[in-house]
Protein backbone atom coordinates (compact mmCIF):
# COMPACT_ATOMS: atom_id res chain seq x y z
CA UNK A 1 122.73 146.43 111.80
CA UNK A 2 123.89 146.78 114.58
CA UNK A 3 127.46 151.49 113.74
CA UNK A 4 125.59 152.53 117.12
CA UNK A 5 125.80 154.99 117.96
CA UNK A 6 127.36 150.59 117.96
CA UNK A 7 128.93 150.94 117.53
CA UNK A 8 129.86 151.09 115.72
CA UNK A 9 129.51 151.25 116.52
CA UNK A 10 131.46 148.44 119.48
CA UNK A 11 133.59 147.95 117.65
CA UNK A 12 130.93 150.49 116.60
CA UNK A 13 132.88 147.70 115.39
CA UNK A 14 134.56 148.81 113.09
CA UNK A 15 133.76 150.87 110.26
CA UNK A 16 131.74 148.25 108.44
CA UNK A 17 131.12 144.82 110.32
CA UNK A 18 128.15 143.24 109.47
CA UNK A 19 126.62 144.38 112.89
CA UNK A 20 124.95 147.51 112.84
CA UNK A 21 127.00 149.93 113.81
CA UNK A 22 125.84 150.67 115.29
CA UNK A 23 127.66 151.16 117.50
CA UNK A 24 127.31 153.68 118.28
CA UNK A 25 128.84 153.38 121.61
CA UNK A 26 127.82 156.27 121.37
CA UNK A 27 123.83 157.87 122.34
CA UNK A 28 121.90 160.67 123.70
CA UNK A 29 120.53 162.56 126.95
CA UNK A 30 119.85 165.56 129.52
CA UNK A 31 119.83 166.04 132.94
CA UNK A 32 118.31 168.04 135.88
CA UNK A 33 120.94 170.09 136.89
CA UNK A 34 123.36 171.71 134.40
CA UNK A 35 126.75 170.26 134.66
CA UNK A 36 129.40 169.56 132.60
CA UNK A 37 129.99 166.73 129.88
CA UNK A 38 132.38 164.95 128.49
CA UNK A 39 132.53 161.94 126.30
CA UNK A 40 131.88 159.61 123.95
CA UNK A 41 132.51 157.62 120.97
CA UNK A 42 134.17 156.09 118.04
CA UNK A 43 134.47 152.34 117.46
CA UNK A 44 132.62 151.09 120.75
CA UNK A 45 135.35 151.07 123.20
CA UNK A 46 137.22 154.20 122.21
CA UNK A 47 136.32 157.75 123.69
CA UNK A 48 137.30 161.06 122.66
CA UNK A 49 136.67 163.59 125.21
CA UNK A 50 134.58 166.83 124.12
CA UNK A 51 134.66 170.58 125.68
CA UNK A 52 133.00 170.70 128.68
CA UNK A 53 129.44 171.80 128.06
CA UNK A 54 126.38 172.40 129.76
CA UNK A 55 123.72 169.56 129.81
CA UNK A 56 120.26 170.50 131.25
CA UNK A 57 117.87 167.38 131.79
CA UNK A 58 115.05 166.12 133.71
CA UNK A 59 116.31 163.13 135.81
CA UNK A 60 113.16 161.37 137.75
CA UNK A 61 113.69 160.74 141.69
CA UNK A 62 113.20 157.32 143.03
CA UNK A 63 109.98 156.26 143.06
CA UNK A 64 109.04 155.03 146.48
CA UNK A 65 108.06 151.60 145.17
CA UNK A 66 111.86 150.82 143.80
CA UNK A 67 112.70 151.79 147.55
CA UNK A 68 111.27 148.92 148.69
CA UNK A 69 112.70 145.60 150.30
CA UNK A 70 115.93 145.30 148.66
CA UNK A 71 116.86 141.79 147.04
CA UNK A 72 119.36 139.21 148.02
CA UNK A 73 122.01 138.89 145.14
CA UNK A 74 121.55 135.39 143.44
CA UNK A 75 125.01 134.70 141.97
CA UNK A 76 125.75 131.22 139.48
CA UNK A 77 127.24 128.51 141.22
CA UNK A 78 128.03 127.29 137.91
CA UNK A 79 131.04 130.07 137.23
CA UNK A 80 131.99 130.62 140.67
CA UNK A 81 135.09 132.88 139.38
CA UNK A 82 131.81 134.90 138.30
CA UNK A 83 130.63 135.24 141.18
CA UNK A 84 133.45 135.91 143.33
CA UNK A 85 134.16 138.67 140.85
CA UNK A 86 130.01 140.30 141.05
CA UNK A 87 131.00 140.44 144.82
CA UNK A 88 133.89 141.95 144.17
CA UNK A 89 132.60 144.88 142.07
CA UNK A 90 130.02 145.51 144.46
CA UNK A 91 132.03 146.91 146.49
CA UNK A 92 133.48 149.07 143.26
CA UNK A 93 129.67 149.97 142.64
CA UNK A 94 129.03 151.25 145.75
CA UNK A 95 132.20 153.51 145.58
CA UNK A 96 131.05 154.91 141.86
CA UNK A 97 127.61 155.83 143.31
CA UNK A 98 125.08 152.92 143.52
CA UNK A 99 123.27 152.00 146.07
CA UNK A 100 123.84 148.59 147.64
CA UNK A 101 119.97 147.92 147.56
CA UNK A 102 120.20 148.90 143.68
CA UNK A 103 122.94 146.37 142.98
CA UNK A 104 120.96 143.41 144.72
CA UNK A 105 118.19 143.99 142.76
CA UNK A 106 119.52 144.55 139.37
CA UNK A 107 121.86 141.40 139.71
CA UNK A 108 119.30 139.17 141.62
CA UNK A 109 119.31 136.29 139.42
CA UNK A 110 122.19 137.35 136.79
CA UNK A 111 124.61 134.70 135.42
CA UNK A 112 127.31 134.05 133.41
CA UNK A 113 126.51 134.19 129.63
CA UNK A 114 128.55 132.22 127.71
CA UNK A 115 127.01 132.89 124.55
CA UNK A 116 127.94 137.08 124.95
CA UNK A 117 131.79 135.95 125.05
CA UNK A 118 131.25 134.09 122.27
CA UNK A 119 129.72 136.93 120.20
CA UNK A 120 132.50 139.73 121.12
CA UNK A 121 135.72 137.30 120.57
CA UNK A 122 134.19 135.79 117.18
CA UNK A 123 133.77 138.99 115.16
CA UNK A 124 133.89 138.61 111.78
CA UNK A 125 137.66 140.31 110.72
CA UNK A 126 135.79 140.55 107.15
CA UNK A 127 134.49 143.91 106.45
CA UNK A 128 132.18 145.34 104.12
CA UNK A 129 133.25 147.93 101.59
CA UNK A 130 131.11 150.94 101.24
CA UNK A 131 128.96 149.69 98.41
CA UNK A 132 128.04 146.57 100.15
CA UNK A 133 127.43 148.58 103.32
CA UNK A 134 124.94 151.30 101.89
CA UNK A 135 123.03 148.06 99.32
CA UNK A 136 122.29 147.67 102.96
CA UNK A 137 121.82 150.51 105.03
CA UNK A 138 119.75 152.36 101.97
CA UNK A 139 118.45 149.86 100.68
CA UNK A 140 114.59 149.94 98.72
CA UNK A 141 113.23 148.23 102.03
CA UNK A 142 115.01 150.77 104.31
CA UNK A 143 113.66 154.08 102.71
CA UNK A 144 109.62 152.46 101.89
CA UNK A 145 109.87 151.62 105.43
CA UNK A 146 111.25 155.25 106.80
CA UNK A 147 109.07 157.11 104.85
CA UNK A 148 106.13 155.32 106.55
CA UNK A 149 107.42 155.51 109.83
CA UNK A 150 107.84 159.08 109.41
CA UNK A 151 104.28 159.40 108.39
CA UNK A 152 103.35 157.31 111.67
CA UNK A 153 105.02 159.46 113.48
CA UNK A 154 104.68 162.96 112.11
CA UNK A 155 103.43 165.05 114.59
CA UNK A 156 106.05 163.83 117.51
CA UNK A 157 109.44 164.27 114.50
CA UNK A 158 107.83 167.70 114.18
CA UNK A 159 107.38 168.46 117.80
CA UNK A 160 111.27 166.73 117.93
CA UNK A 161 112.37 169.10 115.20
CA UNK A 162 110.92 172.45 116.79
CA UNK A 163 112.51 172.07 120.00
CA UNK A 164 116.12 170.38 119.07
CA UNK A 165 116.84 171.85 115.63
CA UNK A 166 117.20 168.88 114.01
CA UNK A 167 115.76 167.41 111.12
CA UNK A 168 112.81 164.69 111.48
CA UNK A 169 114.52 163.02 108.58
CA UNK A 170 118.00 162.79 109.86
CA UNK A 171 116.52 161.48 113.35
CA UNK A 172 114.31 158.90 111.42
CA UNK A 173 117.67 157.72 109.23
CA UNK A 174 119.37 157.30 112.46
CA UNK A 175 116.52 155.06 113.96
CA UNK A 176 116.40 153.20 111.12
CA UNK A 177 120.10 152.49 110.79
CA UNK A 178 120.34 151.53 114.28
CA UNK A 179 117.31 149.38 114.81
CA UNK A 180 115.22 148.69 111.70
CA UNK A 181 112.98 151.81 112.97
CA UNK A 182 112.73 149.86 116.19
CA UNK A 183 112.35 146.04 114.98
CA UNK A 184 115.54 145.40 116.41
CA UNK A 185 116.19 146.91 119.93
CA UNK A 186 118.07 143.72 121.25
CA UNK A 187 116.38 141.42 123.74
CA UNK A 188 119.50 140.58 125.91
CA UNK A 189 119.40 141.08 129.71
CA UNK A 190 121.56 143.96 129.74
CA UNK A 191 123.22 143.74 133.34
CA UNK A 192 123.83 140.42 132.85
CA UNK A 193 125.38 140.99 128.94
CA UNK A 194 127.72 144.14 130.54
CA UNK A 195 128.33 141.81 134.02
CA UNK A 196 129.84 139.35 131.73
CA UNK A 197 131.68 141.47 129.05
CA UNK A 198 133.49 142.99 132.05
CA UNK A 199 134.27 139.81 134.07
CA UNK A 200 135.39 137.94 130.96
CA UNK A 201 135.90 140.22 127.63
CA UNK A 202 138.44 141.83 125.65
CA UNK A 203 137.49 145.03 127.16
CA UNK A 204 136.74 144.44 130.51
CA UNK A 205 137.53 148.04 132.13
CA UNK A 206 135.23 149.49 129.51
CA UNK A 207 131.94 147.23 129.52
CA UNK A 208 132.69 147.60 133.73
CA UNK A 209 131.92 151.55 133.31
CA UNK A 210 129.21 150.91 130.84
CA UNK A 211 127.92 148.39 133.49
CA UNK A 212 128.16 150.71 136.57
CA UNK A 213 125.92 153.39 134.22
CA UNK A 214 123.65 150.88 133.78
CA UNK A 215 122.98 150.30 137.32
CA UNK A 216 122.88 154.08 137.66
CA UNK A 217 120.41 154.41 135.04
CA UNK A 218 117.89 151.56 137.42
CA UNK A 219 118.30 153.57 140.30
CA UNK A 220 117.53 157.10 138.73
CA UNK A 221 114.32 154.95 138.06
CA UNK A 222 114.20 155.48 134.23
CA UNK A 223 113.66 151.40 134.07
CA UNK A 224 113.30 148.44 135.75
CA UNK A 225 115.92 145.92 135.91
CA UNK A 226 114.02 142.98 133.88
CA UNK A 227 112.87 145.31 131.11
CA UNK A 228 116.90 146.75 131.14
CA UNK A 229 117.34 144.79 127.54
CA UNK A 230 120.16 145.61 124.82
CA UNK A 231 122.64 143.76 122.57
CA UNK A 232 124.71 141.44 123.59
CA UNK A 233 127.37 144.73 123.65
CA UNK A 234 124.96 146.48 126.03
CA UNK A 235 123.63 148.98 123.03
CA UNK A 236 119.84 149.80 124.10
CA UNK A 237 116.45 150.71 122.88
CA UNK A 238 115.52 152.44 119.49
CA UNK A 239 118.49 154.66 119.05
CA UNK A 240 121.27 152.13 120.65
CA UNK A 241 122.09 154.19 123.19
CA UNK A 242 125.32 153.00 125.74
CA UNK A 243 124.84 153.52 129.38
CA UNK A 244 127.30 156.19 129.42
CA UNK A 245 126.21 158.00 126.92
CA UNK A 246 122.32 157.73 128.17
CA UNK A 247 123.29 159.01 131.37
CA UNK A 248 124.66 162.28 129.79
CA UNK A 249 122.78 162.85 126.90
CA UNK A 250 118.87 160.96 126.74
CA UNK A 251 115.57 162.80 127.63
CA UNK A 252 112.48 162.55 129.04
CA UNK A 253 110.06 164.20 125.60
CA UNK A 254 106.59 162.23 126.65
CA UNK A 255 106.88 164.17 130.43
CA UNK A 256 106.12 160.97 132.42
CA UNK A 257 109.07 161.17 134.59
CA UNK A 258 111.07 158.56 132.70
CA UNK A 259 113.77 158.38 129.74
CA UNK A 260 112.31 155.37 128.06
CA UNK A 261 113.98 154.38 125.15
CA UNK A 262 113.15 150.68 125.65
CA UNK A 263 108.93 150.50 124.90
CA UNK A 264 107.16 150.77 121.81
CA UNK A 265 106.80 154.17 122.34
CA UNK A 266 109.82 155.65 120.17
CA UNK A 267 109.00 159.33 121.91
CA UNK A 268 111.66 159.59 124.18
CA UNK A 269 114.37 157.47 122.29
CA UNK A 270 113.90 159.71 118.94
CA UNK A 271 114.07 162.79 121.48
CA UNK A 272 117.01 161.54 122.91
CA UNK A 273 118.96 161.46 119.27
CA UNK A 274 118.12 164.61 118.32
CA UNK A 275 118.92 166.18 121.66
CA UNK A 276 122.82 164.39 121.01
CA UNK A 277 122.97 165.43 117.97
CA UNK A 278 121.72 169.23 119.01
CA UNK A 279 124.67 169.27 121.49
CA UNK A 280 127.24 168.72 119.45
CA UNK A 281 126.16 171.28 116.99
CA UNK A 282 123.43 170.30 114.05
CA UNK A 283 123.08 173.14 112.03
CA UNK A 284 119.36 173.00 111.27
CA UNK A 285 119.42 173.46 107.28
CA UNK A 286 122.24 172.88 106.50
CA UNK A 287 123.70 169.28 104.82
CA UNK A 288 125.66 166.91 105.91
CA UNK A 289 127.21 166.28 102.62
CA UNK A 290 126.63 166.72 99.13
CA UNK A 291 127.58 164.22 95.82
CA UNK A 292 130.33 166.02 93.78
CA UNK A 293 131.76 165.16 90.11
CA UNK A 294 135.15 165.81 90.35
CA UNK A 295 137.27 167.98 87.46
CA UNK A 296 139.48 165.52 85.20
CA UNK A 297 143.31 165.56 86.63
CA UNK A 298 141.67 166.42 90.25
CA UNK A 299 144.73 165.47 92.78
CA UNK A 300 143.22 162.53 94.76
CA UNK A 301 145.90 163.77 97.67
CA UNK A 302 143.40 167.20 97.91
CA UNK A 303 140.51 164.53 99.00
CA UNK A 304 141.32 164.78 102.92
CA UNK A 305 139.83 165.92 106.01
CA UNK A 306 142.68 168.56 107.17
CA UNK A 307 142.05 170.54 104.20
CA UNK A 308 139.38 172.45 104.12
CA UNK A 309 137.87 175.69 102.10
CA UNK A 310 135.18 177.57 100.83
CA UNK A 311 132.44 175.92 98.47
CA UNK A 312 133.43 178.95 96.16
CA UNK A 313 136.91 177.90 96.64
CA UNK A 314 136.06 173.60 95.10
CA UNK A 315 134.56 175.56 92.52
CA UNK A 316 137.39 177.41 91.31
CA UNK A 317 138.90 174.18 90.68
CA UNK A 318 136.21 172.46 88.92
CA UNK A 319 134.50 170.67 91.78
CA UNK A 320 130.46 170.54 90.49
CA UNK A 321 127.26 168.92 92.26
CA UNK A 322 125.87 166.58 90.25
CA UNK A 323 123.84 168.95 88.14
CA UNK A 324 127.18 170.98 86.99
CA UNK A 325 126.69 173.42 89.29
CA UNK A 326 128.84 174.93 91.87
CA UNK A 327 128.06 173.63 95.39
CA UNK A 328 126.16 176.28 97.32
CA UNK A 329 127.97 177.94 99.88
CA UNK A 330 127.10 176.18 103.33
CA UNK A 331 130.08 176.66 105.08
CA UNK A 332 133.99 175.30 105.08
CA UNK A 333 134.09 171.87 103.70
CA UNK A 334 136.38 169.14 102.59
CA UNK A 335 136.51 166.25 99.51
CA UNK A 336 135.85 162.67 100.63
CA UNK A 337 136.43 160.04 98.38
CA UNK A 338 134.95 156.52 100.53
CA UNK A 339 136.68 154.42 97.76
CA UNK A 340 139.47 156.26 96.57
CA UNK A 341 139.35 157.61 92.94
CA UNK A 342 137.05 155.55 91.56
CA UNK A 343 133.64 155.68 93.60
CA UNK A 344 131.71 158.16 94.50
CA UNK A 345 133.14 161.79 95.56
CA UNK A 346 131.67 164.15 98.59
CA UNK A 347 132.37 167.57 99.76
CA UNK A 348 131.33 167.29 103.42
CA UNK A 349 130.20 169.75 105.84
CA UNK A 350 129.90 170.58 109.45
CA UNK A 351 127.17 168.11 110.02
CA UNK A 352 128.80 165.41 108.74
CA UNK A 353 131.37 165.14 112.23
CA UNK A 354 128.33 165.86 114.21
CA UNK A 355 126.76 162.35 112.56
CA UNK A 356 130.27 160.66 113.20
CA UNK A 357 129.67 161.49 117.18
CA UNK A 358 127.27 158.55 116.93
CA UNK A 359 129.58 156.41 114.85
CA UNK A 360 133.04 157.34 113.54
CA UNK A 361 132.85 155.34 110.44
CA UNK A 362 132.54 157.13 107.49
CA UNK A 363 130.19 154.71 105.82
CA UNK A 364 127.97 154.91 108.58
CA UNK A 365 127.73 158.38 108.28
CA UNK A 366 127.68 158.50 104.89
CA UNK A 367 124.84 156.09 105.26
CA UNK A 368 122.89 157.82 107.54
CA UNK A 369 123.48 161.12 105.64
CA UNK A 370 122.11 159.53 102.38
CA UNK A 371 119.17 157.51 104.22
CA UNK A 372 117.96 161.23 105.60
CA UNK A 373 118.64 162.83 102.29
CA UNK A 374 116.39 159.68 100.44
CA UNK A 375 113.38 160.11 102.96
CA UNK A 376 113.33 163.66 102.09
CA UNK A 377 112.86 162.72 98.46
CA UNK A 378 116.60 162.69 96.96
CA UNK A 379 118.09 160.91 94.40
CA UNK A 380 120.39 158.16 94.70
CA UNK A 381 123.83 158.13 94.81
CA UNK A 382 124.92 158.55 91.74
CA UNK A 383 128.08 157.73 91.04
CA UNK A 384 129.26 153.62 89.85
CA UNK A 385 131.27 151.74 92.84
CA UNK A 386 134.64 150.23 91.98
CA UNK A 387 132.71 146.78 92.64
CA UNK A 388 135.90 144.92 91.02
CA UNK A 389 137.73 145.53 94.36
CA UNK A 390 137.27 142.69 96.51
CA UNK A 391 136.61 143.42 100.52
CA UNK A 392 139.87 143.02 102.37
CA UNK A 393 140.35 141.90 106.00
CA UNK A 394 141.44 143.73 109.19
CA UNK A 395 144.63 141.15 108.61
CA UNK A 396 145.50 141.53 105.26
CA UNK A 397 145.27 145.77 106.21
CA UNK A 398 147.77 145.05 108.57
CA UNK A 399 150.11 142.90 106.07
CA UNK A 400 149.68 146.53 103.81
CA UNK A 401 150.95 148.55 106.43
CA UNK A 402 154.11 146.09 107.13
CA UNK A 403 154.93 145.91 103.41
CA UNK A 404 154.41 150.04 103.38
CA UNK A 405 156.57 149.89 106.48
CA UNK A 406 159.70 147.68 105.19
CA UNK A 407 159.47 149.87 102.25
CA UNK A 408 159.92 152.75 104.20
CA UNK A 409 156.73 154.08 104.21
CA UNK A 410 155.52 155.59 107.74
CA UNK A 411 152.08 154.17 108.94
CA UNK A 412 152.20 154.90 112.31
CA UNK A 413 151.16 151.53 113.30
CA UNK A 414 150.45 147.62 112.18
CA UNK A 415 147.03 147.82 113.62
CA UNK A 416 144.76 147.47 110.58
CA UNK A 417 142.98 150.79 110.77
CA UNK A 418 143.94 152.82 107.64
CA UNK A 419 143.70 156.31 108.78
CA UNK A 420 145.46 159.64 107.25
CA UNK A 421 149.22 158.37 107.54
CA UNK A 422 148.29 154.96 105.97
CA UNK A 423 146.25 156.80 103.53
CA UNK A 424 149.79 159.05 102.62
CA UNK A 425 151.64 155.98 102.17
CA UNK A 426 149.78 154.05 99.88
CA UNK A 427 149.26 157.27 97.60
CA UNK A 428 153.10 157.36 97.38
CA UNK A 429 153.51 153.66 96.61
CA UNK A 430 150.57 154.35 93.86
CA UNK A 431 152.87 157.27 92.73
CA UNK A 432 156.13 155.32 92.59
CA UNK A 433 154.11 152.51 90.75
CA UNK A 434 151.81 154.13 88.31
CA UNK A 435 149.08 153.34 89.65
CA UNK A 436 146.18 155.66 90.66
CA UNK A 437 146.57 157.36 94.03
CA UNK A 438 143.52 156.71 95.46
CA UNK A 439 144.87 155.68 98.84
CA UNK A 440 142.71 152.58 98.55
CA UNK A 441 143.38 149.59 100.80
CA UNK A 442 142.22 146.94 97.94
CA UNK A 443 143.51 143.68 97.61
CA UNK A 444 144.94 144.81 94.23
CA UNK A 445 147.05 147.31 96.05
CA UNK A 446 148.57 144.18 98.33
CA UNK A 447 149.01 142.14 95.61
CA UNK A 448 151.14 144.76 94.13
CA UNK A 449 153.28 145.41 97.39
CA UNK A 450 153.63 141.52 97.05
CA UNK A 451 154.98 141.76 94.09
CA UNK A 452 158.38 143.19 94.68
C-alpha cells in the first residue's frame, strides 16, 4: 500500500494511488521535555498546522559509542552536482541542529539514486475509486491476517490500549494498511532516498526538512544510520512514520532507551500510532463512522462535512443504521457519501478526522475505519458500489473543472483535486441537467459537460 500516514499518504499520494497511502506523511511520537507541537499531514507534502500542544516523551542521550571517531563524508563522483549540493546542505544541517560528526556518518557512502527520481516523477495519474481501493485495503487476506496478528500480539495491543486510549483494533487496521502488518516496511536507505528527493525532486524543500529530521532522529540515537530504511518517499518502519512526524510524535513502549519502529519488534512502532492518534483526540469508545441507509428523496447537497448535527437530529429525517434503527447518539456528526448517491452512505464522527491526521483521504480512512471495525467482528459494508463508473484521472478531473469553469461554475482551481467547491458545482450542473446530484467526478459526468 503504501495512504501513510503515506502518504498518503506522499502524495499520501493522493487519495487513492496504488501506493499505500500511506502516506501518511504523516506518524507518531513523544518527547522528554514537554514542548509544543505543531504539524503534520495530508497528501505527503502538504502540512496543516495544529494548536500548540504539549508532547511529553522519552528521547535517549547519545550513547557514547555513536560519539566515537566521526566519518569522512564519501560523496559520488558519478553526480558531482550531487555532491556539490550534500556539501552544500551541510552547512544547512549544521545550522538546523546536527552535528557535523552526525552528518559524516549518516552520509558516509550515500549516492545519487536514480531509481527514487524515477519513482516520485512516474506516479501513476490513474486513481482508484473507493470500491477498488477497500477490495484492497479490506480485503479476505487483510482481516484473516489482522485477526492473527492481533492474537500474536495481544498482550502488548492491550498494554497499548490501557495507556493511550485507543483501540487495539484501530492500531492493528492502521499497521496493516500501512505495511501488510509489517511485511512491507520499505528496504530503501533512507538518507540516501530523502538526500536525493531533495537534491533532485518535485519537492525538494520538503524531502530537505524530512531529511534534516532524519539525521536528527541518528543523532538522538534511536537508530543507526545503515538500519535507517524506508520507502523510496522516506516513509519508515511498521506504521510509516515521516521524520518529522517521528520526531514529534513516536515513543519509546519496550523502555530500552530507543524509538524503534524499524525491527521486528512492532512494540514501539504500534505505541507510537496510538500515542498520534491519542494526541489528536481518539475518543476511546466511540466510532469512527457508522453505515447509514439513507430516507428516499434525501438531498445529496445535505451529505457534506460543514454540516453537522445531532444523531437524533439524521433521525428526524429518516437517516437509519443498517438495522432500521436510529444511529446512537455518539456525538455531532455529518453524512458522507464516498461515491456520490449511489454507493455506500456514512454518518461520521469525531474519530473519523482524528484517522484523516494520518492520511487525509477519505478512502483511506474509511478503509482503516472498516478494517478496525472487521477485526472486531463486523459485518461488511453493505451497501452495492456504483461499479459502472469507470476510474477517472487526475487530468480528466482537471478537464471537469475547466468545463465547470467556462460554464460559469466556480471551482476554485484547475488542479484536479475535487474538494467542497468542485463538489457544489457539479451538483448544480447535475441539477440543470437532470441528472442525479451526487457531486460525482465520473467519466459519465465529463462526457456530459462534453456534450454541450
Amino acid at each position: 500500500m503504501r495512504t501513510a500516514i503515506l502518504w498518503a499518504a506522499v502524495a499520501g499520494l493522493a487519495m487513492l494511488q496504488g501506493a499505500s497511502v500511506t502516506a501518511a506523511e504523516l506518524r507518531t511520537s513523544l518527547r522528554p521535555q514537554v514542548r509544543p507541537v505543531g504539524l503534520r499531514i495530508v497528501t505527503r507534502d502538504e502540512t496543516v498546522t495544529r494548536e500548540a500542544m504539549p508532547v511529553v516523551s522519552l528521547r535517549p542521550v547519545l550513547r557514547p559509542t555513536q560519539a566515537a571517531k566521526p566519518a569522512v563524508v564519501q560523496v559520488s563522483a558519478v553526480n558531482p552536482g550531487f555532491a556539490n549540493w550534500i556539501r552544500g546542505f551541510r552547512g544547512r544541517a549544521g545550522a538546523a541542529g546536527v552535528q557535523g560528526r552526525v552528518f559524516d556518518a549518516a552520509f558516509s557512502g550515500v549516492q545519487y539514486d536514480p531509481g527514487v527520481v524515477k519513482l516520485d516523477r512516474n506516479q501513476s495519474e490513474f486513481t482508484k475509486q473507493i470500491w477498488e481501493y477497500l477490495d484492497s485495503a479490506v480485503s479476505p487476506t487483510r482481516i484473516s491476517n489482522g485477526k492473527r496478528e492481533l492474537r500474536r500480539h495481544r498482550r502488548t495491543l492491550e498494554r497499548i490500549e490501557a495507556h493511550f486510549g485507543v483501540e487495539k483494533e484501530v492500531v492493528t487496521a492502521i499497521w496493516g494498511m500501512e505495511s501488510a502488518y509489517g511485511a512491507r516496511r520499505g528496504s530503501r536507505p533512507l538518507i540516501q532516498s530523502l538526500a536525493t528527493l531533495a537534491y533532485d525532486g518535485r519537492r525538494g524543500r520538503f524531502f530537505e526538512k524530512q531529511l534534516i529530521a532524519a539525521l536528527k532522529i541518528v543523532q538522538a540515537g534511536d537508530v543507526a544510520p545503515r538500519l535507517m530504511t524506508g520507502s523510496w518517499a522516506g516513509a519508515m518502519g511498521h506504521t510509516q512514520f515521516i521524520p518529522t512526524s517521528y520526531l514529534a510524535y513516536a515513543v519509546d513502549f519496550t523502555g530500552d532507551g530507543r524509538r524503534d519502529i524499524w525491527s521486528d519488534d512492532p512494540t514501539d512502532a504500534l505505541a507510537s500510532t496510538a500515542a498520534y492518534l491519542a494526541r489528536f483526540g481518539w475518543r476511546k469508545g466511540q466510532p469512527w463512522g457508522v453505515e447509514v441507509i439513507l430516507p428516499r428523496g434525501f438531498d445529496p447537497a445535505r451529505a457534506r462535512r460543514s454540516l453537522t448535527q445531532a444523531p437524533s437530529a439524521w433521525a428526524a429525517e429518516g437517516v437509519r443504521d443498517i438495522h432500521g434503527r436510529p444511529v446512537p447518539n455518539y456525538g455531532d456528526a455529518s453524512i458522507l457519501l464516498p461515491a456520490g448517491t449511489q454507493g455506500a452512505a456514512f454518518m461520521i464522527f469525531h474519530n473519523f478526522s482524528v484517522i484523516e491526521k494520518y492520511n487525509k483521504a477519505d478512502a483511506y480512512v474509511i478503509g482503516v475505519g472498516h478494517l478496525s471495525d472487521r477485526l472486531k467482528g463486523g459485518p461488511a459494508i453493505q451497501a452495492n458500489w456504483p461499479r459502472q463508473y469507470q476510474s477517472t484521472t487526475s487530468r480528466q478531473k482537471k478537464e471537469i473543472q475547466r468545463h465547470l469553469k467556462r460554464r460559469g461554475y466556480d471551482v476554485q482551481a484547475i488542479d484536479g483535486l475535487i474538494g467542497p467547491k468542485t463538489i457544489t458545482a457539479i451538483r448544480a450542473f447535475q441539477k440543470l441537467r437532470g441528472m442525479p446530484p451526487d457531486g460525482y467526478p465520473s467519466r459519465q459526468l465529463l462526457k456530459a459537460l462534453k456534450g454541450g
